[in-house]
Protein backbone atom coordinates (compact mmCIF):
# COMPACT_ATOMS: atom_id res chain seq x y z
CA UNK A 1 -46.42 -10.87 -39.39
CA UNK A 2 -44.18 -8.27 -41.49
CA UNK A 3 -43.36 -6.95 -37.79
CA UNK A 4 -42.30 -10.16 -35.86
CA UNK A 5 -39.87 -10.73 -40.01
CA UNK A 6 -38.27 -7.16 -39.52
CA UNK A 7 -37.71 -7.89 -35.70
CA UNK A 8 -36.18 -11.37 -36.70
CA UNK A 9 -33.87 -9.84 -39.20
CA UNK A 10 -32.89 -7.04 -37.45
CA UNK A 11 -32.17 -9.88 -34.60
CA UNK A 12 -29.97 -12.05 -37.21
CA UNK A 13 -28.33 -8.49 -38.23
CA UNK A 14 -27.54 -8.01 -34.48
CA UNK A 15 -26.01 -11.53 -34.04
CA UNK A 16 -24.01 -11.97 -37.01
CA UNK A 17 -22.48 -8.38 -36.64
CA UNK A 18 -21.43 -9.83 -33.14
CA UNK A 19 -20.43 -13.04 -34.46
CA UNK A 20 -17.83 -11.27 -36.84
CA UNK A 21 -16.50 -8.94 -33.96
CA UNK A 22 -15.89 -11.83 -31.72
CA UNK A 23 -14.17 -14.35 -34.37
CA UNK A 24 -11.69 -11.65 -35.54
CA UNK A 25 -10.60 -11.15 -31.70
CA UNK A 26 -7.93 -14.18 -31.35
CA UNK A 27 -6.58 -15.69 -28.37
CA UNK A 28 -3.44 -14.42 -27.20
CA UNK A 29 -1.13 -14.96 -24.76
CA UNK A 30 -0.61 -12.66 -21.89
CA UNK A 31 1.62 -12.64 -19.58
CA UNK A 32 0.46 -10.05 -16.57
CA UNK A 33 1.23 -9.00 -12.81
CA UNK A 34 -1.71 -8.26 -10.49
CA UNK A 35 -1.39 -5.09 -8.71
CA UNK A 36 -5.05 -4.38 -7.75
CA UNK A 37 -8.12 -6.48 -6.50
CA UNK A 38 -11.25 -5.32 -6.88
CA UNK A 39 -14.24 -6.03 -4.15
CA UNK A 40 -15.00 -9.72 -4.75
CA UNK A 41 -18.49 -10.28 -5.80
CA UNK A 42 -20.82 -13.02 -4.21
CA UNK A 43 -19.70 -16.55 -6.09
CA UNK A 44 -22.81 -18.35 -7.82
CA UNK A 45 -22.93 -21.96 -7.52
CA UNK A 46 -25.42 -21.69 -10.93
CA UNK A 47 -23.97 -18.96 -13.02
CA UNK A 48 -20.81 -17.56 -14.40
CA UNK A 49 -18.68 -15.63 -11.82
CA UNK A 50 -15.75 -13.29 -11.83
CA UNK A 51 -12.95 -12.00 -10.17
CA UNK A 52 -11.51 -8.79 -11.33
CA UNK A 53 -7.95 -7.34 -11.29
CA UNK A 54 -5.69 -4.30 -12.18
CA UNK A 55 -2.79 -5.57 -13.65
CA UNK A 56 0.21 -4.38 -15.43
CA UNK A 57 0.37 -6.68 -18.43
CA UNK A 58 4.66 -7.50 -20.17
CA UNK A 59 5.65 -8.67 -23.18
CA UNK A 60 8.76 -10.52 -24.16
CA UNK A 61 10.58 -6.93 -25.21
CA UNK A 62 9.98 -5.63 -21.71
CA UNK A 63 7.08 -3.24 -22.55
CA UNK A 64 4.42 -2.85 -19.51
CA UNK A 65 0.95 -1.48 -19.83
CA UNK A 66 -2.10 -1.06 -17.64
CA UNK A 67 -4.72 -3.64 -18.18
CA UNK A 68 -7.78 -5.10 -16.64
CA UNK A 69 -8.06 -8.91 -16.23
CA UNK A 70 -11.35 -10.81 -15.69
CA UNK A 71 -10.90 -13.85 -14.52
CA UNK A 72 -14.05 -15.95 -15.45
CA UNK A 73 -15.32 -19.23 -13.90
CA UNK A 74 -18.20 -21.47 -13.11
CA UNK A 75 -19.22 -22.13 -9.84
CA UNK A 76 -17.55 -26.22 -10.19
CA UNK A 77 -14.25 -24.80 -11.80
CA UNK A 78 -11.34 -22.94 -9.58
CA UNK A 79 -11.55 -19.03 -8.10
CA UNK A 80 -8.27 -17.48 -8.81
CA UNK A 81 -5.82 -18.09 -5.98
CA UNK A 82 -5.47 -15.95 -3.18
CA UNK A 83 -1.85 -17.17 -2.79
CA UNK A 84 -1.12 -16.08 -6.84
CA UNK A 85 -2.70 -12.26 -5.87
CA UNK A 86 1.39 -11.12 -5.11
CA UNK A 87 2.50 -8.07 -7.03
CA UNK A 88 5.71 -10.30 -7.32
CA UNK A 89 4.07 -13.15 -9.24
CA UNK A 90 3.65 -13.25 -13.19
CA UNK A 91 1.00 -15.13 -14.48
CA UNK A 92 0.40 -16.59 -18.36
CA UNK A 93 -2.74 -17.42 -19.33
CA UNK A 94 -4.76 -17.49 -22.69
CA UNK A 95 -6.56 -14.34 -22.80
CA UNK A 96 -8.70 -12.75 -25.08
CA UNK A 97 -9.53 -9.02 -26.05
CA UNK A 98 -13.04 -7.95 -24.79
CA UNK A 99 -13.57 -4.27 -25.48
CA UNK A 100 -16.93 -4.86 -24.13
CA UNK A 101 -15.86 -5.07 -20.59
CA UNK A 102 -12.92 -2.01 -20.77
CA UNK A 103 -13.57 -0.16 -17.80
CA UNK A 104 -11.88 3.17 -16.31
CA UNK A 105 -9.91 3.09 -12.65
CA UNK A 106 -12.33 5.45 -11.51
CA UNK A 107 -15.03 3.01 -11.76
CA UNK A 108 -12.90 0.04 -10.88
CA UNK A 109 -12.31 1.28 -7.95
CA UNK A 110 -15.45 2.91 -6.69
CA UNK A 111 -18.67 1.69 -5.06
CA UNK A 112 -21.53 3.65 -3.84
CA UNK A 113 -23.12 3.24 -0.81
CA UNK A 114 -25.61 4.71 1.53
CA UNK A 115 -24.27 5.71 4.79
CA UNK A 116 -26.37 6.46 8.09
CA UNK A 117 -27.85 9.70 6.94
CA UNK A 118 -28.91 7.81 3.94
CA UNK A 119 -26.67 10.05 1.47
CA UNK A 120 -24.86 7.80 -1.50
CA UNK A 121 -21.44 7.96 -1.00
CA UNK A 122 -17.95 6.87 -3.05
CA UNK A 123 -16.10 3.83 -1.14
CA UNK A 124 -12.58 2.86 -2.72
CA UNK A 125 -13.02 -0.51 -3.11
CA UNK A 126 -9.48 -1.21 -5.17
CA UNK A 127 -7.40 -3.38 -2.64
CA UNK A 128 -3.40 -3.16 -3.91
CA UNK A 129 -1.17 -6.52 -3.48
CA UNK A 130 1.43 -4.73 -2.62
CA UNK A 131 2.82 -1.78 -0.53
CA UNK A 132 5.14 -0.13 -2.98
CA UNK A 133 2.50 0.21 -5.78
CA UNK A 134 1.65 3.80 -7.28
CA UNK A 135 -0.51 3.87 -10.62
CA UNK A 136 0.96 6.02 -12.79
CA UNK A 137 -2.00 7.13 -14.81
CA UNK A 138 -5.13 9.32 -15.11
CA UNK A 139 -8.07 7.90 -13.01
CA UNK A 140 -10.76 7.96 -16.14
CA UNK A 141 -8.29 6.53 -18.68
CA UNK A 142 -9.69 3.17 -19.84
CA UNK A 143 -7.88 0.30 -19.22
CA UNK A 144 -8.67 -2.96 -22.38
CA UNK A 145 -10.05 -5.38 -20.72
CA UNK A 146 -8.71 -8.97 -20.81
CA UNK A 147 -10.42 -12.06 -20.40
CA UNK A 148 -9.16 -15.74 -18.80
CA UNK A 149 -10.63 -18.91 -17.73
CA UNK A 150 -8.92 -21.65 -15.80
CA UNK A 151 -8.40 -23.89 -18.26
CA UNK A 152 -6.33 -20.83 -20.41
CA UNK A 153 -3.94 -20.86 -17.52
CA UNK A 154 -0.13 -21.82 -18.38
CA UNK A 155 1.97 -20.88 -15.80
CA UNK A 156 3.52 -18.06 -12.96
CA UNK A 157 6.84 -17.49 -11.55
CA UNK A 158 8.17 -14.93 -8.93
CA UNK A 159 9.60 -11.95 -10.51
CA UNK A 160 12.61 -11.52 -8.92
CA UNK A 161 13.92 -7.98 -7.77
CA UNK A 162 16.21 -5.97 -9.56
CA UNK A 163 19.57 -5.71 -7.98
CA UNK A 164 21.47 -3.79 -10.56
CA UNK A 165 21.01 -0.67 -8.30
CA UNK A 166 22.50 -2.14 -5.13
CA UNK A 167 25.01 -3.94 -6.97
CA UNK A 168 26.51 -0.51 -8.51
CA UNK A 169 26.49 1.07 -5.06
CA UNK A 170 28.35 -2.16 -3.05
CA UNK A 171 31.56 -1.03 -4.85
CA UNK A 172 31.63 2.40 -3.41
């Protein structure tokens, strides 16, 4: 009996150590471009899926950094959009700050498989959503993880190119 108390406090411990990390994480709003797509995983009409992006997330001073987005839904609620995965679209949602799920590139990117001679093998999985994206950081730096639902979604416009460089240069 003294076991199964000291396993149920150590349990309660556990929870409400949790319980305080999660309620001082707040919801924020993010605003956030996809630039990467990783391999979509098999949707589950019974459990929670995800879809799961490299994105470069902007705030309102014009400050971009390298994020990972997990886009979370039940199997009655929306997938994210194929249409909204443009490397020209913003997108606000909701989003809170999981550093349970912060995750490198490397391992973003990469998924083992076994190829004909039965040897495991690296596959590059990360599909970019557009053609003029380089990422301009180390491979095993970790990227915070960010996570939305469908109903955290507020909005998206295009992002509109910058001309300032072609306008300088019609003059000439």
């Amino acid at each position: 009996m003294k076991i199964a108390g000291s396993i149920l406090a150590a349990m309660i411990a556990v929870v409400s150590c949790n319980a305080e990390l999660l309620g001082s994480v707040k919801p924020q709003k993010l605003t956030f471009k996809i630039v990467g797509v990783t391999e979509k995983i098999q949707k589950s009409g019974f459990s929670a899926n995800r879809d799961v992006f490299v994105a470069r997330a902007v705030d309102k001073k014009g400050h971009a950094d390298w994020i990972k987005v997990e886009y979370r839904y039940l199997g009655y609620e929306r997938e994210f959009p194929d249409e909204m995965l443009s490397s020209g679209m913003a997108h606000t949602f909701v989003a809170v700050r999981d550093y349970s799920c912060d995750e490198s590139l490397q391992s973003l990117r990469t998924k083992y498989v076994i190829d004909a001679t039965g040897k495991l093998i690296p596959v590059d999985v990360l599909r970019y959503t557009g053609h003029d994206i380089t990422l301009t950081f180390p491979a095993e730096q970790q990227l915070p993880c960010f996570v939305v639902h469908p109903k955290t979604y507020r909005g998206s416009q295009q992002i509109r190119a910058r001309r300032a460089a072609t306008q300088g240069m019609q003059g000439e």
